[in-house]
C-alpha atoms as a PDB file:
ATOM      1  CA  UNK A   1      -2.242 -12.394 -10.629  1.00  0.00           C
ATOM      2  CA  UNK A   2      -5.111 -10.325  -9.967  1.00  0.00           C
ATOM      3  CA  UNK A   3      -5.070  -6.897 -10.835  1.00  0.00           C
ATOM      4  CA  UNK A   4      -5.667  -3.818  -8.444  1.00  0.00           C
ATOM      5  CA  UNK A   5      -8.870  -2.866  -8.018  1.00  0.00           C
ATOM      6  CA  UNK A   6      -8.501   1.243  -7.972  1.00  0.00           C
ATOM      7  CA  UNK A   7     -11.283   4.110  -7.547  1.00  0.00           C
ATOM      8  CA  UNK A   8     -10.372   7.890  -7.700  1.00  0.00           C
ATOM      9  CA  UNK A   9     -12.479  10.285  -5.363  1.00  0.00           C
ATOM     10  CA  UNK A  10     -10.793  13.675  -6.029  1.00  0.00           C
ATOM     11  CA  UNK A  11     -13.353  17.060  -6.986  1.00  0.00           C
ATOM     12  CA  UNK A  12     -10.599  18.078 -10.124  1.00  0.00           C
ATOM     13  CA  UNK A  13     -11.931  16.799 -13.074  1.00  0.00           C
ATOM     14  CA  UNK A  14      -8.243  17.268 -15.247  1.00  0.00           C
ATOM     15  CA  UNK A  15      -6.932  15.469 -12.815  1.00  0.00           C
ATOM     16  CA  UNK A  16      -9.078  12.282 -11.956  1.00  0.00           C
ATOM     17  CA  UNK A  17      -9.193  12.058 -16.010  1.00  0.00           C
ATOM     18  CA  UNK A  18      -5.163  12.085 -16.702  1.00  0.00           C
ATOM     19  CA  UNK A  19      -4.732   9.525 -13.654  1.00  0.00           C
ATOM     20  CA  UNK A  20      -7.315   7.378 -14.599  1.00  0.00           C
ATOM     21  CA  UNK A  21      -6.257   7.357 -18.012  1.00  0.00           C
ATOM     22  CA  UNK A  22      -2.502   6.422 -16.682  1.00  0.00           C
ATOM     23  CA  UNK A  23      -2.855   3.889 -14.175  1.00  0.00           C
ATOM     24  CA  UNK A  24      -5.396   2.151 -17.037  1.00  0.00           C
ATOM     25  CA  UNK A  25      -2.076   1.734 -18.970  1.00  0.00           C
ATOM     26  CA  UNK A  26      -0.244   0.233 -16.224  1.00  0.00           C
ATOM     27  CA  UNK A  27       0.070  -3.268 -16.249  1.00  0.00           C
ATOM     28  CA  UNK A  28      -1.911  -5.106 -13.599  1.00  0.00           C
ATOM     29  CA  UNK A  29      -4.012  -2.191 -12.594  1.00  0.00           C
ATOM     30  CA  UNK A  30      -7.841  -1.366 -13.072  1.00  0.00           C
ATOM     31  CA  UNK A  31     -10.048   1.575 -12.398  1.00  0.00           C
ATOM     32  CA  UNK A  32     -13.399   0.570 -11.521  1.00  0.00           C
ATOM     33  CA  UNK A  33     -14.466   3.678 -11.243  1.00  0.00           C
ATOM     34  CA  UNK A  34     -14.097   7.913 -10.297  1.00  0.00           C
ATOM     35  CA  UNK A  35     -16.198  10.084  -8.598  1.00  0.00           C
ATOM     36  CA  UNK A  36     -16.114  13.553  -7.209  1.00  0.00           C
ATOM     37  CA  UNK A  37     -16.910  13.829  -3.979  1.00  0.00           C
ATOM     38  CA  UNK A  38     -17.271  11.386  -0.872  1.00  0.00           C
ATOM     39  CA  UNK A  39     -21.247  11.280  -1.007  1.00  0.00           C
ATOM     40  CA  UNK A  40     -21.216  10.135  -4.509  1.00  0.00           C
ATOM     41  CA  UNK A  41     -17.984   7.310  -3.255  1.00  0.00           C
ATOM     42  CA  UNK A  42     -20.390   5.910  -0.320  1.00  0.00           C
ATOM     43  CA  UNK A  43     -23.440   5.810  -2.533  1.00  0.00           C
ATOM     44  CA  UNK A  44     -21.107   3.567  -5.474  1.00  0.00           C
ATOM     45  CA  UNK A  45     -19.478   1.779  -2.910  1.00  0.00           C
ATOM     46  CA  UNK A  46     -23.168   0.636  -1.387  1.00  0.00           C
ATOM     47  CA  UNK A  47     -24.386   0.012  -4.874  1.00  0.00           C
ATOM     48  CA  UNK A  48     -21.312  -1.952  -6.176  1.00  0.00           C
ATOM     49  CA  UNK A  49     -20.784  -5.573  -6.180  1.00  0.00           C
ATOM     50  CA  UNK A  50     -17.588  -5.649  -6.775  1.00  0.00           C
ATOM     51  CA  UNK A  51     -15.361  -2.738  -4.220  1.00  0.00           C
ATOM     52  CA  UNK A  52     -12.029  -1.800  -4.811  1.00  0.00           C
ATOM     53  CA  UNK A  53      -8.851  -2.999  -3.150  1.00  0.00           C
ATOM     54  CA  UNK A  54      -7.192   1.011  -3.093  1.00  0.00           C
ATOM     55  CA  UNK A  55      -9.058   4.436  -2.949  1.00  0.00           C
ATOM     56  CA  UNK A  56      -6.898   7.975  -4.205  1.00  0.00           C
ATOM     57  CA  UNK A  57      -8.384  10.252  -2.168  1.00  0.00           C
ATOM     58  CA  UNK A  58      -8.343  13.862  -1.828  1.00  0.00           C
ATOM     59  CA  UNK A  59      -8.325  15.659   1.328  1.00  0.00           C
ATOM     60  CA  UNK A  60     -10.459  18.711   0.533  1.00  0.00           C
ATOM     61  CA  UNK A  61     -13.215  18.658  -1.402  1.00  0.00           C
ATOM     62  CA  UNK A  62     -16.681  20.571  -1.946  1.00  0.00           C
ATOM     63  CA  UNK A  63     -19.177  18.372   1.052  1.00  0.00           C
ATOM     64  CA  UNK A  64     -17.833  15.366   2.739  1.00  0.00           C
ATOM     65  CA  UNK A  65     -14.055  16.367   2.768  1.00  0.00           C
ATOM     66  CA  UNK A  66     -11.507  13.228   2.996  1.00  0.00           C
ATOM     67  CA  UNK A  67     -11.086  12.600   6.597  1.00  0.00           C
ATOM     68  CA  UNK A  68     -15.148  12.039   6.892  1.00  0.00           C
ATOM     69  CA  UNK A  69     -14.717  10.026   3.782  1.00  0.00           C
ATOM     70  CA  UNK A  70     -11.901   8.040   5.292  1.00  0.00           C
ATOM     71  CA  UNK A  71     -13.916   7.652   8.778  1.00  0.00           C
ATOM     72  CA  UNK A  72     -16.764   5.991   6.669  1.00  0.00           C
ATOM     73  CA  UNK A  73     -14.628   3.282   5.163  1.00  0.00           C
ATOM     74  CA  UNK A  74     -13.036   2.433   8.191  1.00  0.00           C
ATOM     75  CA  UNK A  75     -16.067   1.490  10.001  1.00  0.00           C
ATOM     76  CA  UNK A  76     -18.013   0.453   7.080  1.00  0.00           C
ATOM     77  CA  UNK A  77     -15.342  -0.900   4.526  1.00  0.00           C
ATOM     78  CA  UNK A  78     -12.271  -1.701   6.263  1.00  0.00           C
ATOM     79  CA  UNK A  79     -10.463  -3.636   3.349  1.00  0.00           C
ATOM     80  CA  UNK A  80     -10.251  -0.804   1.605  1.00  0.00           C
ATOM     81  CA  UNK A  81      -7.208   0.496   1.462  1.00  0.00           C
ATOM     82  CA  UNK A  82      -7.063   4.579   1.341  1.00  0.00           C
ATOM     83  CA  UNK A  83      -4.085   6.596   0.103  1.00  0.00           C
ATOM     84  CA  UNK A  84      -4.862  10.214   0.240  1.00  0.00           C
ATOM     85  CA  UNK A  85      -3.617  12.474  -2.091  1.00  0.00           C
ATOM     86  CA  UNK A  86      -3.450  15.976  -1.414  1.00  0.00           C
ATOM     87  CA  UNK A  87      -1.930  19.093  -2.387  1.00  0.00           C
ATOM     88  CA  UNK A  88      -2.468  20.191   1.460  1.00  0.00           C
ATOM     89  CA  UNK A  89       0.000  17.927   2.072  1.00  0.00           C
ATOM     90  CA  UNK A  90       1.862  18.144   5.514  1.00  0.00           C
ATOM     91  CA  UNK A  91       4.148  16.271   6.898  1.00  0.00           C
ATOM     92  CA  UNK A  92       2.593  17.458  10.520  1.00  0.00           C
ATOM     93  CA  UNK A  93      -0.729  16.164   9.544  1.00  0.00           C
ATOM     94  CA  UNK A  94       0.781  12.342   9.560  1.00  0.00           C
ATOM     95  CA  UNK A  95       0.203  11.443  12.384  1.00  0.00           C
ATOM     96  CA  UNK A  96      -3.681  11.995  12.556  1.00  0.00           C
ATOM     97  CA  UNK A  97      -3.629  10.388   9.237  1.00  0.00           C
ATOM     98  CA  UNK A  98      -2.245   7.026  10.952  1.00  0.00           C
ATOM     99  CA  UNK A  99      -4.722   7.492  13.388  1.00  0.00           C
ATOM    100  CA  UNK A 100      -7.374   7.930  11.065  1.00  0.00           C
ATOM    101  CA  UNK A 101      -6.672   4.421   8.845  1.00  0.00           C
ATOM    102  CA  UNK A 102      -5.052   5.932   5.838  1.00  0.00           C
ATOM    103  CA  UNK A 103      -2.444   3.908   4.491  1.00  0.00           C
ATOM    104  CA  UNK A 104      -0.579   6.157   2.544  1.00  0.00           C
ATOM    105  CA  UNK A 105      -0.229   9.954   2.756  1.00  0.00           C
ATOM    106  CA  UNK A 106       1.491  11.485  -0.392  1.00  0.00           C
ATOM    107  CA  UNK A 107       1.809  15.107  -2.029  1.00  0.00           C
ATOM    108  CA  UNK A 108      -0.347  15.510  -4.947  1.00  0.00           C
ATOM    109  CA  UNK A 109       2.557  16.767  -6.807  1.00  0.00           C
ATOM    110  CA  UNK A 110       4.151  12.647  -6.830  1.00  0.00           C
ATOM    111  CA  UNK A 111       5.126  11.717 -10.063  1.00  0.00           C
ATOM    112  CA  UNK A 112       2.778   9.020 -11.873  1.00  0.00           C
ATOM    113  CA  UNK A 113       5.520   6.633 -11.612  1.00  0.00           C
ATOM    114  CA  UNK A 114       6.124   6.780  -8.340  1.00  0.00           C
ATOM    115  CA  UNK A 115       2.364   6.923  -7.471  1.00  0.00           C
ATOM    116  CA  UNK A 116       2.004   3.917  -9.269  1.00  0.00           C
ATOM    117  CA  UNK A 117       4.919   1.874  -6.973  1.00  0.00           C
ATOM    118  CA  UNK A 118       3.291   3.048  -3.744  1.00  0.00           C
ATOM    119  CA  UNK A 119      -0.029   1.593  -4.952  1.00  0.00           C
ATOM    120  CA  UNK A 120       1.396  -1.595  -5.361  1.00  0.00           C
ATOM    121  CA  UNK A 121       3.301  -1.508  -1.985  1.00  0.00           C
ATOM    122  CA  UNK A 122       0.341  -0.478  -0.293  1.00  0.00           C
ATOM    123  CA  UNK A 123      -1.894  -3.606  -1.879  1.00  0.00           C
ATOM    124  CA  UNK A 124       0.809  -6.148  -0.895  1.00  0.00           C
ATOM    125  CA  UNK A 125       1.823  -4.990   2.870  1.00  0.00           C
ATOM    126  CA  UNK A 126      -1.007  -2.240   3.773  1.00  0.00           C
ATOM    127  CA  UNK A 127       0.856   0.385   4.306  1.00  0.00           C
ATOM    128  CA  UNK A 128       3.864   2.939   3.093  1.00  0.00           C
ATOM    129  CA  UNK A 129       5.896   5.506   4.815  1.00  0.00           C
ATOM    130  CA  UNK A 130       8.836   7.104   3.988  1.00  0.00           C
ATOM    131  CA  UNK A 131      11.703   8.517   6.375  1.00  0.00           C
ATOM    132  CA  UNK A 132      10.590  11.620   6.940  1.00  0.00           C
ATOM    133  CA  UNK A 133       7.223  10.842   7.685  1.00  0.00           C
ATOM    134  CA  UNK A 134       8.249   8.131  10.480  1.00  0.00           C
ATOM    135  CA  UNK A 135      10.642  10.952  11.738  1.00  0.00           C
ATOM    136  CA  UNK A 136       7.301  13.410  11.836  1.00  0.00           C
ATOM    137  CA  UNK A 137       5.194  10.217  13.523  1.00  0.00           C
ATOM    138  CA  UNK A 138       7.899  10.131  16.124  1.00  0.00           C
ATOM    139  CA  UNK A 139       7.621  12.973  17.258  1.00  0.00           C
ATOM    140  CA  UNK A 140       3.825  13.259  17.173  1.00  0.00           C
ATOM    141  CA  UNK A 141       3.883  10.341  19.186  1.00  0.00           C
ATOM    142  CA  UNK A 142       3.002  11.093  23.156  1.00  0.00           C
ATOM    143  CA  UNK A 143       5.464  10.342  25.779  1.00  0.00           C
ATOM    144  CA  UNK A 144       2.817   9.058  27.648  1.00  0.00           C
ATOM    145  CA  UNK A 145       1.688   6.746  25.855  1.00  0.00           C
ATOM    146  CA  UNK A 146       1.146   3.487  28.424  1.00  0.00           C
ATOM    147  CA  UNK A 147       2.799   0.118  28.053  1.00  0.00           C
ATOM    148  CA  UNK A 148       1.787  -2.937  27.623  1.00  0.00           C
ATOM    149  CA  UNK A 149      -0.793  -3.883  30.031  1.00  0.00           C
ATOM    150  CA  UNK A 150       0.412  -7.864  30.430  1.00  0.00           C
ATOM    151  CA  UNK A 151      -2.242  -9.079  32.965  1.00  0.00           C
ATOM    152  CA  UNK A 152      -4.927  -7.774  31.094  1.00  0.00           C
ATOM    153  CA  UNK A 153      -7.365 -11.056  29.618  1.00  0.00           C
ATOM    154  CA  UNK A 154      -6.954  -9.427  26.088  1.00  0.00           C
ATOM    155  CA  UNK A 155      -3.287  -8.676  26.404  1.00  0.00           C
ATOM    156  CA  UNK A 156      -1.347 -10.226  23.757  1.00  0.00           C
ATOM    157  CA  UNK A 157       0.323 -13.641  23.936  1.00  0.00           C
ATOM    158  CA  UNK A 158       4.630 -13.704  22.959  1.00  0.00           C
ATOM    159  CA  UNK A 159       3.551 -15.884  19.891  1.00  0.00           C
ATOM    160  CA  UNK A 160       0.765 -12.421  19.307  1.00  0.00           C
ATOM    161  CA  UNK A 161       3.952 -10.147  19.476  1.00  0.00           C
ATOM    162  CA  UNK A 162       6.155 -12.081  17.467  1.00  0.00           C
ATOM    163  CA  UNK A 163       3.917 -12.318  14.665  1.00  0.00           C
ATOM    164  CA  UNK A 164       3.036  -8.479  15.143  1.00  0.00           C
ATOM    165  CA  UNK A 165       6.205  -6.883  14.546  1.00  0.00           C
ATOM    166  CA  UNK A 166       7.100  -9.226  11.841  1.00  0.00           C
ATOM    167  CA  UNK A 167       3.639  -8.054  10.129  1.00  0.00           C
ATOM    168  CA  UNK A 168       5.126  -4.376  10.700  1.00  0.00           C
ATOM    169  CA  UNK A 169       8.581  -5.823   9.253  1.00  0.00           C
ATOM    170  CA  UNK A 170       6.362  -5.503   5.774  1.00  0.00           C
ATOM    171  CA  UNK A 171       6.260 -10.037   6.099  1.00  0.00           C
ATOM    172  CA  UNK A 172       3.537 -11.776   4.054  1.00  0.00           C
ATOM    173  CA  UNK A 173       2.120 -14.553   6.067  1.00  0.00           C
ATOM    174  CA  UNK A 174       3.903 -16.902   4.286  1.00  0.00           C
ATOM    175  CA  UNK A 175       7.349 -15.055   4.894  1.00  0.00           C
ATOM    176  CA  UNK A 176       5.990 -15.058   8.817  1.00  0.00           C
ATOM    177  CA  UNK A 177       5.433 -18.403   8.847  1.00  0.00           C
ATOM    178  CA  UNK A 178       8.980 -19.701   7.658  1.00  0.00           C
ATOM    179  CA  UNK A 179      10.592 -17.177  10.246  1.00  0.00           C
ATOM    180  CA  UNK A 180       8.776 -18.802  13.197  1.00  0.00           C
ATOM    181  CA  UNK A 181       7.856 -22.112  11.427  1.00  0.00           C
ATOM    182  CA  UNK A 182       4.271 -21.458  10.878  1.00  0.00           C
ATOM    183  CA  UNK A 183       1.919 -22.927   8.339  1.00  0.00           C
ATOM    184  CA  UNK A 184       0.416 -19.608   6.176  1.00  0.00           C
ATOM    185  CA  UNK A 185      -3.037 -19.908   7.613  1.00  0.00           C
ATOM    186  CA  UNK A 186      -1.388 -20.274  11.548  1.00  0.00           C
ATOM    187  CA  UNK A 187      -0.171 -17.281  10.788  1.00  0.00           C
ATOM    188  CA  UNK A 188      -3.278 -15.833   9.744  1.00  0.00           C
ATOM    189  CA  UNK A 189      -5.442 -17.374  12.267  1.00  0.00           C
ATOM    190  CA  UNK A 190      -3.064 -14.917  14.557  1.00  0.00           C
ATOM    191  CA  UNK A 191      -3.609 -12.036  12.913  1.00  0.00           C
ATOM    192  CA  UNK A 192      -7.498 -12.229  12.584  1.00  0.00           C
ATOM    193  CA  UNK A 193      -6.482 -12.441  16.524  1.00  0.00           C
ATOM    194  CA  UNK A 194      -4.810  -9.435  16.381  1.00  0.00           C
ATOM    195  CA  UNK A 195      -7.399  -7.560  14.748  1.00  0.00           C
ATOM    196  CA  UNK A 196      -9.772  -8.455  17.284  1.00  0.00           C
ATOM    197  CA  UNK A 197      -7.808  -8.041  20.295  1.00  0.00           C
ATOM    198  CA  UNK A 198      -6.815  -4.403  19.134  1.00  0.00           C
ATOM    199  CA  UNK A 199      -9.374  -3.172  17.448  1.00  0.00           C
ATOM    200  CA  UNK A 200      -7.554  -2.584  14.542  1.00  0.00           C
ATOM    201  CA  UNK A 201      -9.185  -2.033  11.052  1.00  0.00           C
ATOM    202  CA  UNK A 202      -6.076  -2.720   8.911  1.00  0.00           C
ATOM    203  CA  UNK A 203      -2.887  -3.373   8.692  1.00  0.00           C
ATOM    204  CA  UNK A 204      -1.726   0.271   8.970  1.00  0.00           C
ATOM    205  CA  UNK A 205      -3.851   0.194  12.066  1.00  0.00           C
ATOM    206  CA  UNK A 206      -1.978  -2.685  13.638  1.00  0.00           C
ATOM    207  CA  UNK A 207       1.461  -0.920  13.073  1.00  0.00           C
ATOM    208  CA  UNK A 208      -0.265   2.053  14.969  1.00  0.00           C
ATOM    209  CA  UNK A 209      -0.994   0.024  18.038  1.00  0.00           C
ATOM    210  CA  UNK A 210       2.072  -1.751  18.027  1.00  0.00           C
ATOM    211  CA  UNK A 211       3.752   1.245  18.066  1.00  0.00           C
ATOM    212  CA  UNK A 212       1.815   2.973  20.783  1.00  0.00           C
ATOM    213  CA  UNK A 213       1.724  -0.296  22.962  1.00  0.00           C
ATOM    214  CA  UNK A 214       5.727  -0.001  22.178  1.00  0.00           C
ATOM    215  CA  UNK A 215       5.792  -3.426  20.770  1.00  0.00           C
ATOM    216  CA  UNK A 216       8.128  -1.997  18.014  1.00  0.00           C
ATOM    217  CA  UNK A 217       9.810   1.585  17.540  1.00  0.00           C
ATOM    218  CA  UNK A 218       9.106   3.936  14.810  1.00  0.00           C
ATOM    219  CA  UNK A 219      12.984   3.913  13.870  1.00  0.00           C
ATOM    220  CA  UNK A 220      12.476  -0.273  13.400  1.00  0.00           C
ATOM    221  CA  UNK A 221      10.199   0.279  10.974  1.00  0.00           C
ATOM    222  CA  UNK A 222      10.991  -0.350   7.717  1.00  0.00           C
ATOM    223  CA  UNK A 223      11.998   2.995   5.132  1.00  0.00           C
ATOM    224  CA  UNK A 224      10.973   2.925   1.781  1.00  0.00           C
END
């Protein structure tokens, strides 16, 4: 297997050099590279060949903070995964973050270990949440948010939906597949569908929609 591609964008120095040094002793990981701010991250991401799968990202720093950082890579690099990290972490800030095509929201005061299981999570389904934060996106969520709009020529088809919440449901493509006997590549003909249909950047983007379109509810979503 490949291993995870990693950068660290975070303005403490101690701290970008411990975690880089740890997550370049965990198996299967690699950190291509650190820098400081989010104008330094945009100009290595535009001279790199190679990108990384998963950003760490702090939410305030000196310049750019993270949300224009994360508003960037979402328009210009939407594979990248982003998990901020941020000791202004709140859980009434999770929402936005959704919105805003982070994947992963976490306190900067997670232990390495656990970081480390969230990365991996994150590079295999797209996204992580825990309890409490689908209990805070619940209730950030508006009760007018509109339904489905059915008779719309980009509305979703049953087969669109099906595969949808089972993408949500944390299922690879191959996992979809056997559950609504699919070939792998079907199933990801369907989501490149998806993607275009709703405008979604990511995976954590999809779940968003589906969730606002009330495709799926935030209590059927899985809890890690």
């Amino acid at each position: 297997m490949k291993n995870i591609r990693i950068a660290i964008t975070d303005d403490d120095s101690l701290i970008v050099s411990l975690l880089q040094g740890y997550l370049h002793s965990c198996d299967g990981m690699e950190v291509l590279f650190t820098t400081n701010n989010g104008t330094d991250l945009l100009s290595r991401l535009a001279s790199d060949a190679v990108l990384p799968d998963i950003l760490l990202l702090d939410l305030k720093m000196q310049g750019m903070d993270g949300i224009e950082v994360t508003n960037h890579l979402k328009a210009d690099y939407p594979d990248i995964k982003v998990i901020v990290v941020s000791s202004h972490y709140q859980l009434s800030f999770m929402g936005f973050m959704l919105k805003t095509g982070v994947s992963a929201f976490l306190p900067k005061g997670i232990s390495p270990i656990e970081l480390v299981d969230v990365i991996r999570i994150v590079d295999r389904q797209g996204y992580y949440f825990k309890e409490d934060q689908l209990a805070a996106v619940r209730g950030q969520i508006s009760s007018k948010t509109p339904k489905p709009a059915l008779d719309e020529d980009d509305s979703l088809s049953e087969r669109e939906i099906e595969v949808l919440r089972l993408i949500c449901q944390q299922m690879t493509a191959k996992e979809i597949g056997e559950v609504l006997f699919l070939t792998p590549r079907t199933v990801e003909g369907h989501k490149t569908t998806l993607f275009a249909k709703t405008g979604a950047k990511n995976i954590a983007g999809l779940v968003i929609y589906a969730i606002q379109h009330g495709f799926i509810r935030v209590d059927e979503l899985p809890v890690m």
